[in-house]
N, C-alpha and C. Protein backbone atom coordinates (compact mmCIF):
# COMPACT_ATOMS: atom_id res chain seq x y z
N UNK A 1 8.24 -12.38 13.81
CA UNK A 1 7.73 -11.02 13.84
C UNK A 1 6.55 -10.92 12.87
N UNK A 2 5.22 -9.71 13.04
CA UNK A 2 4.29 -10.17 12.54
C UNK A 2 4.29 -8.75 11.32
N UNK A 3 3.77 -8.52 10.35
CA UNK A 3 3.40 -7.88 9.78
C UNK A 3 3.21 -6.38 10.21
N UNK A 4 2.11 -6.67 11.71
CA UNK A 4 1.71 -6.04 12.46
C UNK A 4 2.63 -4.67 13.26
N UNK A 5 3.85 -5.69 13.62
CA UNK A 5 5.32 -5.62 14.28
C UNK A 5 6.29 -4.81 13.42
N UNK A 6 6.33 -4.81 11.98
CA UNK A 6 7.10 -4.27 11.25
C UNK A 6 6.39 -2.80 11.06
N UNK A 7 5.11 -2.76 10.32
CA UNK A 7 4.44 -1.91 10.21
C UNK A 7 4.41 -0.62 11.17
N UNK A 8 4.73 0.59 11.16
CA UNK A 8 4.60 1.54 12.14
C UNK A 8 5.85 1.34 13.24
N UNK A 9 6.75 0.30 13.10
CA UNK A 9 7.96 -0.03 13.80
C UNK A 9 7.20 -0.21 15.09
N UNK A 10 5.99 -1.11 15.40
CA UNK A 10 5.95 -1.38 16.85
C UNK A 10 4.90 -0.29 17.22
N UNK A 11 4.36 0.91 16.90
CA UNK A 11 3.49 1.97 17.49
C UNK A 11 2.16 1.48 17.67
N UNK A 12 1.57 1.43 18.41
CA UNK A 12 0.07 0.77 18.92
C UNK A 12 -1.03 2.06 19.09
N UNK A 13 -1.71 2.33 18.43
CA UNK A 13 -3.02 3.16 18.83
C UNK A 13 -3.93 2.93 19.86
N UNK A 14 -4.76 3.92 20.52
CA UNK A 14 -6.21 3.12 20.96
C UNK A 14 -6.90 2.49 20.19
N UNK A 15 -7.19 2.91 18.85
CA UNK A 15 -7.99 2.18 18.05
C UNK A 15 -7.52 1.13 17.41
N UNK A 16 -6.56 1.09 17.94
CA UNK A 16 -4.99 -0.27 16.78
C UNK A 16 -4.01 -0.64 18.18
N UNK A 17 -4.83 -1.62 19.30
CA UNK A 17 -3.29 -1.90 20.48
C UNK A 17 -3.17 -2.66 20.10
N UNK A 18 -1.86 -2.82 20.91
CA UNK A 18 -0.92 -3.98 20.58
C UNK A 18 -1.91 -5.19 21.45
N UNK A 19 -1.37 -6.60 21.03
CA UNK A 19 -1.88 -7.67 21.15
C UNK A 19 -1.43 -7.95 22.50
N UNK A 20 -1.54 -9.35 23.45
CA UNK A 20 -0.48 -9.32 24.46
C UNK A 20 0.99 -9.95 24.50
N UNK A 21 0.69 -10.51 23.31
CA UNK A 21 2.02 -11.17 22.90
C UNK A 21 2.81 -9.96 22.30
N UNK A 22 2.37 -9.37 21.52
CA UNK A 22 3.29 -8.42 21.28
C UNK A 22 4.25 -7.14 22.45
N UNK A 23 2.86 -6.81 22.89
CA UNK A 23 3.02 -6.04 24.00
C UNK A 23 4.34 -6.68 25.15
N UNK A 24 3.87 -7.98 25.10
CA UNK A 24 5.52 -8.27 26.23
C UNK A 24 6.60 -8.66 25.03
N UNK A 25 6.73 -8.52 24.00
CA UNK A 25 7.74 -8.32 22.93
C UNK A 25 8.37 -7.01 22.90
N UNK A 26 7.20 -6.48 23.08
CA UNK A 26 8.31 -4.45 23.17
C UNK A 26 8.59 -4.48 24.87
N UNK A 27 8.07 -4.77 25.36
CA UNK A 27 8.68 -5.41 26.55
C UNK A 27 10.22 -5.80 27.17
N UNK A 28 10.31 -6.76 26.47
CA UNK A 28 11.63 -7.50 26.31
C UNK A 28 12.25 -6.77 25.56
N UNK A 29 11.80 -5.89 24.80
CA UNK A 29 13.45 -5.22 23.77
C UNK A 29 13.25 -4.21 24.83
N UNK A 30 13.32 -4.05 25.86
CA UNK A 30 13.80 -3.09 26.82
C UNK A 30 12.77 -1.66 26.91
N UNK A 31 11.54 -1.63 26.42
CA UNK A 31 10.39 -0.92 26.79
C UNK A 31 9.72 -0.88 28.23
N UNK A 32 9.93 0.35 28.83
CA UNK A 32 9.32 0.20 29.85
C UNK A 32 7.52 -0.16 30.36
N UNK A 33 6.84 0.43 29.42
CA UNK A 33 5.65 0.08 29.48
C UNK A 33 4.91 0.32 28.05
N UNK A 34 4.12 0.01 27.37
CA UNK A 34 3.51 -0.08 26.41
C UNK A 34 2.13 0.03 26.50
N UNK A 35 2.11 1.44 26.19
CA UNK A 35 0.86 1.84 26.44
C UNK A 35 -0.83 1.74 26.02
N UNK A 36 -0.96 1.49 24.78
CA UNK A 36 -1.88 0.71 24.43
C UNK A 36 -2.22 -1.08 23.99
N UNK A 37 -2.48 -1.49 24.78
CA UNK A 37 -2.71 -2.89 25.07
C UNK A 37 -3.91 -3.71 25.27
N UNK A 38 -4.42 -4.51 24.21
CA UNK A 38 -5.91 -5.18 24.82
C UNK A 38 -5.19 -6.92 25.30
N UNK A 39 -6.08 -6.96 26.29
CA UNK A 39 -5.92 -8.26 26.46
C UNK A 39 -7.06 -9.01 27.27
N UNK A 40 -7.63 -9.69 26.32
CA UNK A 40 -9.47 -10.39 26.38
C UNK A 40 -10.45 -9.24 26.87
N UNK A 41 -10.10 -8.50 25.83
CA UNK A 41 -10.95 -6.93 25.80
C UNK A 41 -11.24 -5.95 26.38
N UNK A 42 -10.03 -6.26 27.34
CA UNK A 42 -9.73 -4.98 28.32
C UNK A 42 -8.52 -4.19 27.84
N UNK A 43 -8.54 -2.89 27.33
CA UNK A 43 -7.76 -2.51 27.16
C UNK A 43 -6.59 -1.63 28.03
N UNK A 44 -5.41 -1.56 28.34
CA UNK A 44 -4.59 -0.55 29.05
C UNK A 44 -3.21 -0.51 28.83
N UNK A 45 -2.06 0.24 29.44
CA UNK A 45 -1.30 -0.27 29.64
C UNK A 45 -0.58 -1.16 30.07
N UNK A 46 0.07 -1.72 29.11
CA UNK A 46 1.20 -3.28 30.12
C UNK A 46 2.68 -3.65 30.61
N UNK A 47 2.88 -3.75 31.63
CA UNK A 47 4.10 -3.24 32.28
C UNK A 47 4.51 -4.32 33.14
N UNK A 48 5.70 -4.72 33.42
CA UNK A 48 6.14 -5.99 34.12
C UNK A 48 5.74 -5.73 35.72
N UNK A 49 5.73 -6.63 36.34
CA UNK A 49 5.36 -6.51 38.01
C UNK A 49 6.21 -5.70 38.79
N UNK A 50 7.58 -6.37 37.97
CA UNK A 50 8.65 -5.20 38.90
C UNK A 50 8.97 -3.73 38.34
N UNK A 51 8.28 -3.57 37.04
CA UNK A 51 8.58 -2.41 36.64
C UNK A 51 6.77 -0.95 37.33
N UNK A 52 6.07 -2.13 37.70
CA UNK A 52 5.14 -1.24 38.07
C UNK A 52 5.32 -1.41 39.60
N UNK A 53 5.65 -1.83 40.01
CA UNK A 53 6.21 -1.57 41.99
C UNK A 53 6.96 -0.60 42.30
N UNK A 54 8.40 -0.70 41.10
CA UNK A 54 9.11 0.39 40.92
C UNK A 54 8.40 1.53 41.00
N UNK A 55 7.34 1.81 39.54
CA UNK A 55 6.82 2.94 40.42
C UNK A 55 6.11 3.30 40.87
N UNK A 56 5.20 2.12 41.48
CA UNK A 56 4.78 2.81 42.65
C UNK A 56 5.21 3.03 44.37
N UNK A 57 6.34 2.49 43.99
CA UNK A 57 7.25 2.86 45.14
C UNK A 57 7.92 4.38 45.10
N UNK A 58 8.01 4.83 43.55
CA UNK A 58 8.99 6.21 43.86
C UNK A 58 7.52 7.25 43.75
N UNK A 59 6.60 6.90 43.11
CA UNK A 59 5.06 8.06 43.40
C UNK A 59 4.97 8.07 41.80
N UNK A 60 5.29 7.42 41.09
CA UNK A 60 4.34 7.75 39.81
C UNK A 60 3.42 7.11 39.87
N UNK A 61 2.84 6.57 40.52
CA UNK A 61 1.72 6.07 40.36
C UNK A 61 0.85 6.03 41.75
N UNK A 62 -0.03 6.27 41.87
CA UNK A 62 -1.08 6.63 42.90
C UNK A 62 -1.72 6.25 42.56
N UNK A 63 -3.74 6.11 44.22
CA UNK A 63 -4.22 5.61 43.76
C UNK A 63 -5.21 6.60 42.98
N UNK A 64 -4.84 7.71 42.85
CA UNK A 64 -5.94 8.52 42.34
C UNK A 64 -5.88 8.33 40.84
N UNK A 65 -4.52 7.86 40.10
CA UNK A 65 -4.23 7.57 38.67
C UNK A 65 -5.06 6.21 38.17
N UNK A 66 -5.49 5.64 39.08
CA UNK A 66 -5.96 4.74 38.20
C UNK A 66 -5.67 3.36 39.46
N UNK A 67 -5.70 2.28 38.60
CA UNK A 67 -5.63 0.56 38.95
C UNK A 67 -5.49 -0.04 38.29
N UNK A 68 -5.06 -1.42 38.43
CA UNK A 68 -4.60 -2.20 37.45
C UNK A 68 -5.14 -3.88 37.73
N UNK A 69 -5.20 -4.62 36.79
CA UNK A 69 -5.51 -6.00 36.69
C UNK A 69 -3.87 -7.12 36.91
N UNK A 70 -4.03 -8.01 37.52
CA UNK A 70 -2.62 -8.65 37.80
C UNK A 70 -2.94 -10.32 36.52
N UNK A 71 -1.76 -10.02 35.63
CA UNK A 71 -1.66 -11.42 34.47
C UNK A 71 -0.86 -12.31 35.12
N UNK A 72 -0.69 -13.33 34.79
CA UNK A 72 0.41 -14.41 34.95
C UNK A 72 0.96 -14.21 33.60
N UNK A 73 2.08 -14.93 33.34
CA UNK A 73 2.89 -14.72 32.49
C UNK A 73 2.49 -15.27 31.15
N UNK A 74 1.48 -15.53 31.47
CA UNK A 74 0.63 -16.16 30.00
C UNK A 74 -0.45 -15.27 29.49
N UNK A 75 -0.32 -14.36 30.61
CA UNK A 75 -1.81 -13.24 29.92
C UNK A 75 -2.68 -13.50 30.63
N UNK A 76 -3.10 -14.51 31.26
CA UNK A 76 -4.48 -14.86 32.13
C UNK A 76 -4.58 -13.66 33.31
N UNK A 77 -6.15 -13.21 33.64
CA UNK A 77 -6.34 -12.54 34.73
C UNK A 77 -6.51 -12.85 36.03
N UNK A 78 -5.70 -12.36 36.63
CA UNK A 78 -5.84 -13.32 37.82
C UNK A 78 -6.04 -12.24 39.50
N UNK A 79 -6.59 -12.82 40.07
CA UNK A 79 -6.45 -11.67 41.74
C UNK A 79 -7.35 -10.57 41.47
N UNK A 80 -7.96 -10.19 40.60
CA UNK A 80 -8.74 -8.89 40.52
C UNK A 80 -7.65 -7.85 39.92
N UNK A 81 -8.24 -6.24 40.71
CA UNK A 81 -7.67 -5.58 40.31
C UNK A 81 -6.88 -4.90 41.52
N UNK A 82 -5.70 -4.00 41.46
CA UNK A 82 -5.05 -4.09 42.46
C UNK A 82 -4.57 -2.60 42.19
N UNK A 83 -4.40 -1.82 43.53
CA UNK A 83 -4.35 -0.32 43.70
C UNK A 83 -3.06 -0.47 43.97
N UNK A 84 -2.56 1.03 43.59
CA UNK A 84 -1.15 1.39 44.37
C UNK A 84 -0.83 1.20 45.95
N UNK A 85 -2.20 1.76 46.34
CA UNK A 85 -1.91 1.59 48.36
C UNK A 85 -1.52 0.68 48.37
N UNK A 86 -1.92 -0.58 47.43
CA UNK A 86 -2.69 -1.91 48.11
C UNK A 86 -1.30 -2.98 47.41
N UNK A 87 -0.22 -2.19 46.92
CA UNK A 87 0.88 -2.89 46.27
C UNK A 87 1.44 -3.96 47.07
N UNK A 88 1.17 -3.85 48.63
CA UNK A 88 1.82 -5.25 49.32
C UNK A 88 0.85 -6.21 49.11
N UNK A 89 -0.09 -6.17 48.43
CA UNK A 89 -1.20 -7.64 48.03
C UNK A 89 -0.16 -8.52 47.17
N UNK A 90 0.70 -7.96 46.57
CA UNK A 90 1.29 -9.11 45.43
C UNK A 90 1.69 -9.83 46.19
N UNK A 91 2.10 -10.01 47.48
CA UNK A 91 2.88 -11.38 47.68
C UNK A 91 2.00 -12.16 47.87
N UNK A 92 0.77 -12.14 47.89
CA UNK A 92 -0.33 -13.05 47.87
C UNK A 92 -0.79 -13.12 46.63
N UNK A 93 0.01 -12.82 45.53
CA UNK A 93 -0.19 -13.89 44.34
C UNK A 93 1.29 -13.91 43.36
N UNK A 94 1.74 -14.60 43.86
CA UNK A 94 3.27 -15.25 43.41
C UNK A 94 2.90 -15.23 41.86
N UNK A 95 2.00 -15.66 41.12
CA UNK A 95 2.16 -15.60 39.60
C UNK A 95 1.98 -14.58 39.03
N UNK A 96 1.86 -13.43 39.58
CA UNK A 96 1.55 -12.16 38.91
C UNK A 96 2.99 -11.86 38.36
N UNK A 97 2.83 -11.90 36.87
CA UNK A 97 4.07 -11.30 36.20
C UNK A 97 4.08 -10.22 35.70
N UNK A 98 2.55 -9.49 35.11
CA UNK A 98 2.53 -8.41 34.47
C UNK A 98 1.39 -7.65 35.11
N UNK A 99 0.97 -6.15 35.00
CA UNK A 99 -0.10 -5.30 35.02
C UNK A 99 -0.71 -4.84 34.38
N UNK A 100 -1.62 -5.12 33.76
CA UNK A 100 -2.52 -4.14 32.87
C UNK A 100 -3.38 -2.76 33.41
N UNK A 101 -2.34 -1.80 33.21
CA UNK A 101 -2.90 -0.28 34.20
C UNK A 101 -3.68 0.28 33.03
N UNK A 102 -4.67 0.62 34.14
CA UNK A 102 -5.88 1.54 33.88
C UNK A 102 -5.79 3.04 34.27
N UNK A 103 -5.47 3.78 33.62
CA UNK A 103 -5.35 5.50 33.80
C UNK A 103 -7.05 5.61 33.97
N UNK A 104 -7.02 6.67 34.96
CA UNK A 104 -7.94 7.54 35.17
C UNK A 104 -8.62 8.25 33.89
């Protein structure tokens, strides 16, 4: 755990996000999405694949809210960026583990 991590118990600013390692650390302790996040200087929210299908399957998420970038589980960007309509694209990229969403 980093300094970073203790400090503020985990709270990430826009002007202070979380890293991406960290970000899938609040992740894993059972966080649904973590809202300020840079990762290779894009900043957004970061949210697991199945936790952002989820919702954009029940309507929190549309495409008028925004779009998102598809990571592999290492952080790399991969496939572009990918809309709510357009949520059946993931099976055409099996390594997408996470989303970095972009609010409107």
């Amino acid at each position: 755990m980093t300094d970073k991590m203790i400090e503020d118990e985990w709270e990430a600013e826009w002007d202070n996000p979380h890293t991406f390692e960290e970000a899938v650390q609040w992740l894993r302790d059972g966080n649904w999405i973590d809202y300020e996040v840079s990762v290779e200087g894009r900043q957004g929210a970061l949210m697991t694949r199945d936790a952002w299908v989820e919702a954009v399957e029940n309507g929190s998420f549309i495409d008028y809210d925004g779009y998102g970038s598809m990571l592999t589980e290492q952080g790399k960007f991969i496939g572009g960026n990918i809309r709510p309509s357009s949520a059946a694209r993931l099976v055409e990229y099996p390594k997408t583990a996470y989303i970095l969403w972009y609010n409107r």
